[in-house]
PDB file of N, CA and C in Angstrom:
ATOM      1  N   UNK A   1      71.339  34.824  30.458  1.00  0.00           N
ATOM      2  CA  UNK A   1      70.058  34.291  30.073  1.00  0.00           C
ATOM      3  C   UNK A   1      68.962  35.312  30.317  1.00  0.00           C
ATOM      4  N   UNK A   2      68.352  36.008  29.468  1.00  0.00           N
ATOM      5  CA  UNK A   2      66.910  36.729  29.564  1.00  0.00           C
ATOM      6  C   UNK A   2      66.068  35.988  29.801  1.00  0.00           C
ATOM      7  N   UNK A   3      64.723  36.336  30.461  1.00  0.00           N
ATOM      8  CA  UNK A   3      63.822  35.485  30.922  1.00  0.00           C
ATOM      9  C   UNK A   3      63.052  35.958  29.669  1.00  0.00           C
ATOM     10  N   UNK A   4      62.336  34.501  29.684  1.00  0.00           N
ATOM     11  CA  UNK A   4      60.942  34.845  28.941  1.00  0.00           C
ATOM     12  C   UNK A   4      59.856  34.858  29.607  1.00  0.00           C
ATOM     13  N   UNK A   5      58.814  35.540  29.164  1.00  0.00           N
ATOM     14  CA  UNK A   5      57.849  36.050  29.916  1.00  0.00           C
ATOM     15  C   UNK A   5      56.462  35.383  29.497  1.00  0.00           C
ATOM     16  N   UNK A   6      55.268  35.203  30.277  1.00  0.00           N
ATOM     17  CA  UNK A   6      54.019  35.003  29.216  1.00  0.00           C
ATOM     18  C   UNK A   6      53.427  34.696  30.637  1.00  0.00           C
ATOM     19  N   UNK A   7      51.983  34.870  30.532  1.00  0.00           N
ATOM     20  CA  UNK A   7      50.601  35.018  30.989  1.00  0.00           C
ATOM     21  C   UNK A   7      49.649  33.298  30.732  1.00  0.00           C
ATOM     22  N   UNK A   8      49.316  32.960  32.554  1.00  0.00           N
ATOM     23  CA  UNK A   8      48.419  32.461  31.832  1.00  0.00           C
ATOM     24  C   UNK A   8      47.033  32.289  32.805  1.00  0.00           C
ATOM     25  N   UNK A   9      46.029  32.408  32.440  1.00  0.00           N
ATOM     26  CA  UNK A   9      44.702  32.385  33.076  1.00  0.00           C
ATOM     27  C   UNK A   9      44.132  31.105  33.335  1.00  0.00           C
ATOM     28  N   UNK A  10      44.289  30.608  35.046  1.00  0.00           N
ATOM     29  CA  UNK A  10      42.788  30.105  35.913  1.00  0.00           C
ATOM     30  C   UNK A  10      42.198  30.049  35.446  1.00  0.00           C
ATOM     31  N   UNK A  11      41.389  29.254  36.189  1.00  0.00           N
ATOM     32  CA  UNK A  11      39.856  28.815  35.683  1.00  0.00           C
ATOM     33  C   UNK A  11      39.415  29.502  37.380  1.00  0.00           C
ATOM     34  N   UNK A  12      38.800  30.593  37.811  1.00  0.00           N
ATOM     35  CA  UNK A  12      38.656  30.864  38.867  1.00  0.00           C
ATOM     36  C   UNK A  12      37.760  29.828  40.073  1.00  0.00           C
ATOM     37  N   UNK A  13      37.806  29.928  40.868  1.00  0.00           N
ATOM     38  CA  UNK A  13      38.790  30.547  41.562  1.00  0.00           C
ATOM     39  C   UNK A  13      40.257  29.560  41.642  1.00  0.00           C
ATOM     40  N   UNK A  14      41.374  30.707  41.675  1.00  0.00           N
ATOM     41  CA  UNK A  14      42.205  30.081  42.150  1.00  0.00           C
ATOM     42  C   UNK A  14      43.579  31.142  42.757  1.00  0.00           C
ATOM     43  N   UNK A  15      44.113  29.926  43.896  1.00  0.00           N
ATOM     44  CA  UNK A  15      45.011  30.545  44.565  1.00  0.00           C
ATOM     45  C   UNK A  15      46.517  29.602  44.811  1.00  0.00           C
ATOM     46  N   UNK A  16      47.755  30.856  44.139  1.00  0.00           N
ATOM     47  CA  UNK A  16      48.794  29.704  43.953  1.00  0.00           C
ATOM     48  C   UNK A  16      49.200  29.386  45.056  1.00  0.00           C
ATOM     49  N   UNK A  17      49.500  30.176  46.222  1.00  0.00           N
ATOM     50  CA  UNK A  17      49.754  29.787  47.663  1.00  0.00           C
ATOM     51  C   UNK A  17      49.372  28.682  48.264  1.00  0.00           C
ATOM     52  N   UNK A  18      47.942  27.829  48.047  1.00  0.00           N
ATOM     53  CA  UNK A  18      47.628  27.064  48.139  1.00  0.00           C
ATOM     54  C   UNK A  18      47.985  25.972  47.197  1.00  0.00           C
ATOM     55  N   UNK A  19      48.245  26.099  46.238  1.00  0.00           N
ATOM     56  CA  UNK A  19      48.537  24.982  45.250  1.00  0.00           C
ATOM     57  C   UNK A  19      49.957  25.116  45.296  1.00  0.00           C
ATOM     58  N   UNK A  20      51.088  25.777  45.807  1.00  0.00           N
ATOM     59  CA  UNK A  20      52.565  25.372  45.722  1.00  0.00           C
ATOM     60  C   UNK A  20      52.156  24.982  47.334  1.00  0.00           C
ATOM     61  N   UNK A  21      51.785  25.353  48.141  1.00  0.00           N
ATOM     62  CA  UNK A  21      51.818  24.690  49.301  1.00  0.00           C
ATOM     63  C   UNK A  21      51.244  22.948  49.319  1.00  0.00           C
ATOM     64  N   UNK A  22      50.629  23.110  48.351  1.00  0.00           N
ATOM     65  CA  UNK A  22      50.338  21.223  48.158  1.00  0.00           C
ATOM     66  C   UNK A  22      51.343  20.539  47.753  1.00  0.00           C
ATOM     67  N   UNK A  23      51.860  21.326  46.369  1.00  0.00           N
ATOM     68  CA  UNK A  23      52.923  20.721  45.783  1.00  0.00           C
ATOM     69  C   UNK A  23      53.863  20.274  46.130  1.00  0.00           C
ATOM     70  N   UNK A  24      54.629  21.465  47.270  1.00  0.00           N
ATOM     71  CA  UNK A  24      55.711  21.309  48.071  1.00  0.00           C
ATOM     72  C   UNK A  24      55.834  20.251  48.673  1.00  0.00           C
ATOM     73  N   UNK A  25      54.147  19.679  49.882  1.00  0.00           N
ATOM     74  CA  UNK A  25      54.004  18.884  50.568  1.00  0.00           C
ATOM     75  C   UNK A  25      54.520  17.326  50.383  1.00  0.00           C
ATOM     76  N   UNK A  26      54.271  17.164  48.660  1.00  0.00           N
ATOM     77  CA  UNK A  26      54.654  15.559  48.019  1.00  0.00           C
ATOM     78  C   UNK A  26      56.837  15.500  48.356  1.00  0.00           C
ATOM     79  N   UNK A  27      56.774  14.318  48.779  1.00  0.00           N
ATOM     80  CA  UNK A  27      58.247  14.172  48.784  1.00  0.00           C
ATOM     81  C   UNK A  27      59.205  13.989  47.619  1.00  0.00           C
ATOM     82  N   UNK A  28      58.486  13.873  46.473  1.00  0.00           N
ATOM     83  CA  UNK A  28      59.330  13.922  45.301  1.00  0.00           C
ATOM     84  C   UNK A  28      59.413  15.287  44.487  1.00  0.00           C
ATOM     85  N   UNK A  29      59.271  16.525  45.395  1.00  0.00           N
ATOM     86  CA  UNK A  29      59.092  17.676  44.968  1.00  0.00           C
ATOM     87  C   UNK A  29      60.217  18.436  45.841  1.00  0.00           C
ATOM     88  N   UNK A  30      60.909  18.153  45.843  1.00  0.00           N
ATOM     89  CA  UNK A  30      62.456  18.692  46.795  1.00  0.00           C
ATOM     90  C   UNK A  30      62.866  20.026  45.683  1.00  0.00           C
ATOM     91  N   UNK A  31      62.799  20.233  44.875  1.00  0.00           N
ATOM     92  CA  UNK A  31      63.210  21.265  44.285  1.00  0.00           C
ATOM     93  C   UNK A  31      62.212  22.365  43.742  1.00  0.00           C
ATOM     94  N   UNK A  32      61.204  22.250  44.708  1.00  0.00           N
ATOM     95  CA  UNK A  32      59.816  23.748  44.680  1.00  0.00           C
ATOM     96  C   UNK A  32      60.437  24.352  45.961  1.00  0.00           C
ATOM     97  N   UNK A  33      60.227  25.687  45.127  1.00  0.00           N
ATOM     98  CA  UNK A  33      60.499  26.631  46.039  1.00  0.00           C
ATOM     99  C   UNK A  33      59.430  27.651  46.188  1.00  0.00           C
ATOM    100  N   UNK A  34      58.840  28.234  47.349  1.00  0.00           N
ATOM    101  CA  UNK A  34      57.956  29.412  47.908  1.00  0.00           C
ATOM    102  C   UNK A  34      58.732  30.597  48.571  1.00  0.00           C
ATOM    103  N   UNK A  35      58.915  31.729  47.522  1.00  0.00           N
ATOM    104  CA  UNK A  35      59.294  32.671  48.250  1.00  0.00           C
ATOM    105  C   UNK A  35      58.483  33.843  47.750  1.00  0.00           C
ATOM    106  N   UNK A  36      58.446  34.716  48.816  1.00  0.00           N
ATOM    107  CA  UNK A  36      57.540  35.828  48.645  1.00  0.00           C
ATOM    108  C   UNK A  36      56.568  35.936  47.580  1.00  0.00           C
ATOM    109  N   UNK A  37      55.510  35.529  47.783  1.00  0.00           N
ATOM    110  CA  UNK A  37      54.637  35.058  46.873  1.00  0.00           C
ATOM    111  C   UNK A  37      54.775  34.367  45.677  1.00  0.00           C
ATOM    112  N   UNK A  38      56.013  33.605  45.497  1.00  0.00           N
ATOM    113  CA  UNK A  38      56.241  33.298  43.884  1.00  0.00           C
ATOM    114  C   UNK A  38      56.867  32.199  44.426  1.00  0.00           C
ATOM    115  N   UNK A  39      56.210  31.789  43.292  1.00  0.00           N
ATOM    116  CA  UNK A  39      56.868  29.793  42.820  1.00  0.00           C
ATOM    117  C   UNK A  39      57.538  29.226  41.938  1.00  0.00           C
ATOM    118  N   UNK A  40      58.390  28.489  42.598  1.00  0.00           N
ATOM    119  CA  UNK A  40      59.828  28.420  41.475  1.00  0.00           C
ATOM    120  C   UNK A  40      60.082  27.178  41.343  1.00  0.00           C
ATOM    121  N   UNK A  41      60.339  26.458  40.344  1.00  0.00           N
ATOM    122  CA  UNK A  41      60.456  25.049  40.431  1.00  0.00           C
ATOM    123  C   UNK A  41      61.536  25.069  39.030  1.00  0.00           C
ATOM    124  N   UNK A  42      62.444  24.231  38.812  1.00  0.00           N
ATOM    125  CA  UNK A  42      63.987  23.595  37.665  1.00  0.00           C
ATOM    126  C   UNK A  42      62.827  22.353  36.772  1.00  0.00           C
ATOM    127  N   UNK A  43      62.853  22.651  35.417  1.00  0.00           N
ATOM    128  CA  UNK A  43      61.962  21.647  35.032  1.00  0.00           C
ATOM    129  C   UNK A  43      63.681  21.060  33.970  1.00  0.00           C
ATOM    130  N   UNK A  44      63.116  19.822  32.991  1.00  0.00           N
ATOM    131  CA  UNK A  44      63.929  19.497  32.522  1.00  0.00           C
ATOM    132  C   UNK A  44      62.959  18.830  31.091  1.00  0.00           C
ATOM    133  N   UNK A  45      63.105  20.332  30.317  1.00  0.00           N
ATOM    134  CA  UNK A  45      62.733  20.154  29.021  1.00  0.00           C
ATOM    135  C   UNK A  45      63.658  19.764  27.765  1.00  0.00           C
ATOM    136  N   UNK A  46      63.320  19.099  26.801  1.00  0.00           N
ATOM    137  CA  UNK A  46      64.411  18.095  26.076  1.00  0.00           C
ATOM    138  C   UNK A  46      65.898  18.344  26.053  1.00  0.00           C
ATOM    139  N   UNK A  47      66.108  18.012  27.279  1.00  0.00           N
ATOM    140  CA  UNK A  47      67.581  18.092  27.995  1.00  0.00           C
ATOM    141  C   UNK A  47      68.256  19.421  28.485  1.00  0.00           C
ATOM    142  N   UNK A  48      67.332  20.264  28.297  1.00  0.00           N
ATOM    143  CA  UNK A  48      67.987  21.588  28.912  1.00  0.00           C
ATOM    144  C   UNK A  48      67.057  21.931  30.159  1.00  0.00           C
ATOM    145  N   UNK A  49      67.702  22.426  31.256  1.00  0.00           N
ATOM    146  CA  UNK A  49      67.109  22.907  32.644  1.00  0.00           C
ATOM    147  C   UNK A  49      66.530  24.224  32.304  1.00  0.00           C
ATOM    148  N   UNK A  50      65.495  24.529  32.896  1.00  0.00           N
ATOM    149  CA  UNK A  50      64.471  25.022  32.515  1.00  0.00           C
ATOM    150  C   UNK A  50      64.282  26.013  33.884  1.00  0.00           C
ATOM    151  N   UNK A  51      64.526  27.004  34.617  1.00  0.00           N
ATOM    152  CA  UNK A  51      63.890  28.164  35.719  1.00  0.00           C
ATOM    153  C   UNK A  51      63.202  28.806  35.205  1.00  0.00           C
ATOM    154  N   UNK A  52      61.908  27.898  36.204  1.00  0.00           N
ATOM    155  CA  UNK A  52      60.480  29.009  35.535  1.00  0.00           C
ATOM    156  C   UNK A  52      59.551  29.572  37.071  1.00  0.00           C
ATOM    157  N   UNK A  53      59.667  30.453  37.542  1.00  0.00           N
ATOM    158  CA  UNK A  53      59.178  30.843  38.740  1.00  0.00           C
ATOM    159  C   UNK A  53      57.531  31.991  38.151  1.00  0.00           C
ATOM    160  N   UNK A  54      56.450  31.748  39.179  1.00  0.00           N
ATOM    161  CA  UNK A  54      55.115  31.527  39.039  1.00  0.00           C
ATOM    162  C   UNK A  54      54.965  32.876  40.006  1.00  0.00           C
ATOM    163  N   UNK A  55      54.281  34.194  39.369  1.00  0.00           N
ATOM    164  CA  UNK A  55      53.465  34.729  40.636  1.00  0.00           C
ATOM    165  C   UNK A  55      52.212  35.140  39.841  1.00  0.00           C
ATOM    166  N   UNK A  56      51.495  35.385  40.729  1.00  0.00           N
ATOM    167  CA  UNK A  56      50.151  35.846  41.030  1.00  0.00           C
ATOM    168  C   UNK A  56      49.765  36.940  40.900  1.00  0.00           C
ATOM    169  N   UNK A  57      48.600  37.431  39.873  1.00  0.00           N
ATOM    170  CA  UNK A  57      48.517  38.654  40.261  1.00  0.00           C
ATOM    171  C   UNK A  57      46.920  38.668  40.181  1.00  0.00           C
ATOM    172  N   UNK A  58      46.061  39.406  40.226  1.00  0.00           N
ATOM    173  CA  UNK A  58      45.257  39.347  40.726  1.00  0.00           C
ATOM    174  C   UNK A  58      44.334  38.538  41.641  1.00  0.00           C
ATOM    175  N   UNK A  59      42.931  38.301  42.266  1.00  0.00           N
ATOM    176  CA  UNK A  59      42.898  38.016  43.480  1.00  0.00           C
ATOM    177  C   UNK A  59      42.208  36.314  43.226  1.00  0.00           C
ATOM    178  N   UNK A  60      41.803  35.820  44.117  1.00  0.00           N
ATOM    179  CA  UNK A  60      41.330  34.389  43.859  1.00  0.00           C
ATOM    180  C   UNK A  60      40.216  34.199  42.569  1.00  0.00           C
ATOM    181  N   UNK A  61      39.554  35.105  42.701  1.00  0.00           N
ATOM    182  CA  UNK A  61      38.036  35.590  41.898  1.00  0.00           C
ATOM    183  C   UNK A  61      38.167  36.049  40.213  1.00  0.00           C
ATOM    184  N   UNK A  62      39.635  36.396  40.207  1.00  0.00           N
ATOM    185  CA  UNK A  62      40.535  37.474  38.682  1.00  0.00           C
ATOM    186  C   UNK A  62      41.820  36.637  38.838  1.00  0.00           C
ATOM    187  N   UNK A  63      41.680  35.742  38.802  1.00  0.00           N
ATOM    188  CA  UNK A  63      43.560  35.025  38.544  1.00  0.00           C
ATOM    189  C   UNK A  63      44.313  34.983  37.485  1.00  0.00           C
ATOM    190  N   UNK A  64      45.444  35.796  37.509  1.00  0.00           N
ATOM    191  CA  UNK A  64      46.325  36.165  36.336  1.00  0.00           C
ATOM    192  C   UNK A  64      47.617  35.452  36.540  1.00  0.00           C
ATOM    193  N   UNK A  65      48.487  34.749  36.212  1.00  0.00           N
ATOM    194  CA  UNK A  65      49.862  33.987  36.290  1.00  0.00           C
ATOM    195  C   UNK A  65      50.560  34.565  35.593  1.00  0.00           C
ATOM    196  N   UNK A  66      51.844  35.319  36.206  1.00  0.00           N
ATOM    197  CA  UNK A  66      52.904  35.735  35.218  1.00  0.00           C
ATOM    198  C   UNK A  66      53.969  34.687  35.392  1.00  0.00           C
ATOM    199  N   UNK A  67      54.328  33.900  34.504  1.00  0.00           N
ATOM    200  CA  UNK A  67      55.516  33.206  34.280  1.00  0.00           C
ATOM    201  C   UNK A  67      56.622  33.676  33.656  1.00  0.00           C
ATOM    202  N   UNK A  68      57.876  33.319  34.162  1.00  0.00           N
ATOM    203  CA  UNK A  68      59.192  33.319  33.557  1.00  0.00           C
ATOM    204  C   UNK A  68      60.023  32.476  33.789  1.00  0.00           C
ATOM    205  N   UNK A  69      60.269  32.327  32.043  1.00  0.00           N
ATOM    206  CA  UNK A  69      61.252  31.110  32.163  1.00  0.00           C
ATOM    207  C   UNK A  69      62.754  31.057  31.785  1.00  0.00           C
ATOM    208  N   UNK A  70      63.463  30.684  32.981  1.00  0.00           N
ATOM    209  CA  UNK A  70      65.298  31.543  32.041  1.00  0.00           C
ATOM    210  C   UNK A  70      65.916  29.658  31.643  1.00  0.00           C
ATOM    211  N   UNK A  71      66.310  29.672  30.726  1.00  0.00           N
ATOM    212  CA  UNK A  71      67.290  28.663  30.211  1.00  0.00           C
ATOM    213  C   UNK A  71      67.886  28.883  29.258  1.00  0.00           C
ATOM    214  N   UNK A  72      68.886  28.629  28.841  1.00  0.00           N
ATOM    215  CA  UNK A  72      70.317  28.164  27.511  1.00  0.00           C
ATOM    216  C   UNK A  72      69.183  28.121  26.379  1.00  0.00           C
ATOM    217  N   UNK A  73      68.594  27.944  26.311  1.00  0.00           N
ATOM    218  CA  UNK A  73      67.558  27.590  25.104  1.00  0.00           C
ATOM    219  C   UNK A  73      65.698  27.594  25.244  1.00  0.00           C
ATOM    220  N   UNK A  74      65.248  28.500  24.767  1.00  0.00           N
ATOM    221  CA  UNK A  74      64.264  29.081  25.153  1.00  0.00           C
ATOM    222  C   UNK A  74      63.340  29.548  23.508  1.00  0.00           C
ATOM    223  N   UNK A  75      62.808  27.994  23.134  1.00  0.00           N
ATOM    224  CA  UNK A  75      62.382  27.458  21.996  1.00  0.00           C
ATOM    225  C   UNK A  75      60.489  27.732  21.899  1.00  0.00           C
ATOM    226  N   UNK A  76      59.661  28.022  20.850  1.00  0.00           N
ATOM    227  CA  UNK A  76      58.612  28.057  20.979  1.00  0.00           C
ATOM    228  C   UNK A  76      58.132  26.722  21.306  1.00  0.00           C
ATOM    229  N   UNK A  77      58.528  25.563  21.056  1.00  0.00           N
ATOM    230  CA  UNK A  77      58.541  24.123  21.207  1.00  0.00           C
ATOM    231  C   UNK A  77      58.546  23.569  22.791  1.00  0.00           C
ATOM    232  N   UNK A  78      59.508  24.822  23.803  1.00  0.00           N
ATOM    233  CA  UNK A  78      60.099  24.773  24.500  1.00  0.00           C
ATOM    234  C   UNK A  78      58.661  25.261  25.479  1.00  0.00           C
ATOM    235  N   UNK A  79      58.256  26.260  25.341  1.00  0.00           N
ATOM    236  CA  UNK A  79      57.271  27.364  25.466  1.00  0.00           C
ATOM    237  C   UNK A  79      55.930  26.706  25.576  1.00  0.00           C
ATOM    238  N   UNK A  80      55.277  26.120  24.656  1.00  0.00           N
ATOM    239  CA  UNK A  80      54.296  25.553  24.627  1.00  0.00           C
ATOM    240  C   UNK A  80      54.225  24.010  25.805  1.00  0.00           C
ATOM    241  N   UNK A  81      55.252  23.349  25.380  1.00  0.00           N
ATOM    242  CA  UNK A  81      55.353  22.319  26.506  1.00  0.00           C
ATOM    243  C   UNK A  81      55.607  22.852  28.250  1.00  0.00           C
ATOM    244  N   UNK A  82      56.078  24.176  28.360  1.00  0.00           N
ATOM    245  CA  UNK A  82      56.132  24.435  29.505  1.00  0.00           C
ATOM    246  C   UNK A  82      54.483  24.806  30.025  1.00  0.00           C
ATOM    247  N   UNK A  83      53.908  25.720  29.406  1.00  0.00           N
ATOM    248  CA  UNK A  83      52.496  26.112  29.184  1.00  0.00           C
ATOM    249  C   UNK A  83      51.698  24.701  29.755  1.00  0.00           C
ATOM    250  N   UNK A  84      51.885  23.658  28.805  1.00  0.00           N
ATOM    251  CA  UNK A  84      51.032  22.195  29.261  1.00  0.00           C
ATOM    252  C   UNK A  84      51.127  21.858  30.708  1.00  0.00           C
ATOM    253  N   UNK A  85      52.319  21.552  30.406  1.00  0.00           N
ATOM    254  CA  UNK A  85      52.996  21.083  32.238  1.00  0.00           C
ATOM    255  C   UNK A  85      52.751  22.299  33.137  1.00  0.00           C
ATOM    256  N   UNK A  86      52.824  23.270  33.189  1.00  0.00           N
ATOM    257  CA  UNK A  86      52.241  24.469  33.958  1.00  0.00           C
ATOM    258  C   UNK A  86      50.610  24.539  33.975  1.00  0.00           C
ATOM    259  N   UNK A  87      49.909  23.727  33.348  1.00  0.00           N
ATOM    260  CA  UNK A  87      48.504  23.764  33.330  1.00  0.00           C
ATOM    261  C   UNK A  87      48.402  23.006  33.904  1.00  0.00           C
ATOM    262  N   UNK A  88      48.732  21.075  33.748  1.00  0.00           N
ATOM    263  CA  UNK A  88      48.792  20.114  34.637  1.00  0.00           C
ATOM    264  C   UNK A  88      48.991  20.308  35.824  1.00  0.00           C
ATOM    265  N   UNK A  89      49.905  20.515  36.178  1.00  0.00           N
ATOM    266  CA  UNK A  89      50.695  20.646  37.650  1.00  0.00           C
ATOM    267  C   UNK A  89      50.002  21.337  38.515  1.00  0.00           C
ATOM    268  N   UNK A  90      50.014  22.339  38.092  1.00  0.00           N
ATOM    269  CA  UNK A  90      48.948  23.667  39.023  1.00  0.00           C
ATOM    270  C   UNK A  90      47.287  23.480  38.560  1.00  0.00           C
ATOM    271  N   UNK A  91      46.854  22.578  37.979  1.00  0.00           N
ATOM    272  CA  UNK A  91      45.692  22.467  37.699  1.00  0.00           C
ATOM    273  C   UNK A  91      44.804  23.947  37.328  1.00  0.00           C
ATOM    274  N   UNK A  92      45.449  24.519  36.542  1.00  0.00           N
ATOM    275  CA  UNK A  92      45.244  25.591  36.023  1.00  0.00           C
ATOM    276  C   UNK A  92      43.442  25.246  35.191  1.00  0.00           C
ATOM    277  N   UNK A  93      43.504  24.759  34.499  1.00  0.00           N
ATOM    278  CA  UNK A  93      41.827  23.845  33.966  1.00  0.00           C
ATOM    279  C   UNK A  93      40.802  23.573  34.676  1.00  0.00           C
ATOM    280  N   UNK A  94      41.037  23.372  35.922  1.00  0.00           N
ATOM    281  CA  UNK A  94      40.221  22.475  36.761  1.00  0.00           C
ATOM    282  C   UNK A  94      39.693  23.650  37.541  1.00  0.00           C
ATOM    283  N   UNK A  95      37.584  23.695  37.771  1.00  0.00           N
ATOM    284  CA  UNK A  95      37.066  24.552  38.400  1.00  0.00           C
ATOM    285  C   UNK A  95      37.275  23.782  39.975  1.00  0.00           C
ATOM    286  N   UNK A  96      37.664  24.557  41.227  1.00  0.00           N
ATOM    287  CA  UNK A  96      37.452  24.417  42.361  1.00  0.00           C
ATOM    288  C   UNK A  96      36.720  25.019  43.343  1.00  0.00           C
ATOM    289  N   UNK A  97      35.649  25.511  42.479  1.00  0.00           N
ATOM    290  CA  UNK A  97      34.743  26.507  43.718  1.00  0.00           C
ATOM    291  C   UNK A  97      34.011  25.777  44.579  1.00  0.00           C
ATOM    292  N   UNK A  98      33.681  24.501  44.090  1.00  0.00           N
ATOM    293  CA  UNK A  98      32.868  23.479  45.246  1.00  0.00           C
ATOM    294  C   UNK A  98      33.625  23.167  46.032  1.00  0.00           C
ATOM    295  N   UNK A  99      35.085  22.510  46.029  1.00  0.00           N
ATOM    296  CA  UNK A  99      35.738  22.567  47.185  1.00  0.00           C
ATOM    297  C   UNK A  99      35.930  23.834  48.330  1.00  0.00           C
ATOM    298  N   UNK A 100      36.086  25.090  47.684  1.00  0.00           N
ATOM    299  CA  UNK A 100      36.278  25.945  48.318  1.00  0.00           C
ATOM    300  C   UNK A 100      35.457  26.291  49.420  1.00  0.00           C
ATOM    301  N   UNK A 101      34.185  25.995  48.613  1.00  0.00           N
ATOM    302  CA  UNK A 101      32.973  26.081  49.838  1.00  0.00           C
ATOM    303  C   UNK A 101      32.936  25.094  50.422  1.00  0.00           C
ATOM    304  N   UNK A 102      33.120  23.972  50.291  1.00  0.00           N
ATOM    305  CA  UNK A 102      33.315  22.749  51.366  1.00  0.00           C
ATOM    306  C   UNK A 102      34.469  23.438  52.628  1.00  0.00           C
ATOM    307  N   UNK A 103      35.583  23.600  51.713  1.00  0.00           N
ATOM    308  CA  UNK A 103      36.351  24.450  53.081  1.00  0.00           C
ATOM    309  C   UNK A 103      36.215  25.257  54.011  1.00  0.00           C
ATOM    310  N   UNK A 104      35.121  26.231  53.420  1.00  0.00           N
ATOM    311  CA  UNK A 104      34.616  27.000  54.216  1.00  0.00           C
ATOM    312  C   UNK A 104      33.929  26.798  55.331  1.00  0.00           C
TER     313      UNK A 104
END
């Protein structure tokens, strides 16, 4: 299986360390994984398993997402619905700079 590859851009700021560390936290999320900066989660797109692991590249302020996704079948159909659910999930859309400063 070759991975497929593709890019996708935050709404700054954002940081995935913090958002797979949330994710992880929910108990119906047993199959996220955090390793060395990258996030890996088995999705299950119209019946085929789906490994798509998440890193980071530039900083909270410049957030760049390189995704790759390896499965048996690796469809533009396939691609775009991963894209959605990778926007949802990680709240890729959503500005959080007011929280951030609340955190602060």
């Amino acid at each position: 299986m070759k991975p497929v590859s593709f890019r996708l851009l935050p709404v700054p700021p954002f940081r995935l360390d913090y958002t797979a560390w949330a994710l992880r936290r929910r108990p119906d999320n047993l199959i996220d994984r955090w390793e060395e900066g990258q996030y890996g989660r088995v999705f299950n797109i119209d019946g085929s398993a789906c490994y798509v692991s998440v890193l980071q590249s530039g900083g909270p302020e410049a957030p760049e997402l390189e995704v790759s996704v390896r499965s048996g079948r690796v469809s533009a159909p396939v691609l775009k619905r991963m894209k959605m659910l990778l926007t949802r999930m990680l709240g890729l859309d959503v500005e959080v700079s007011g929280f951030y400063a609340l955190a602060r």
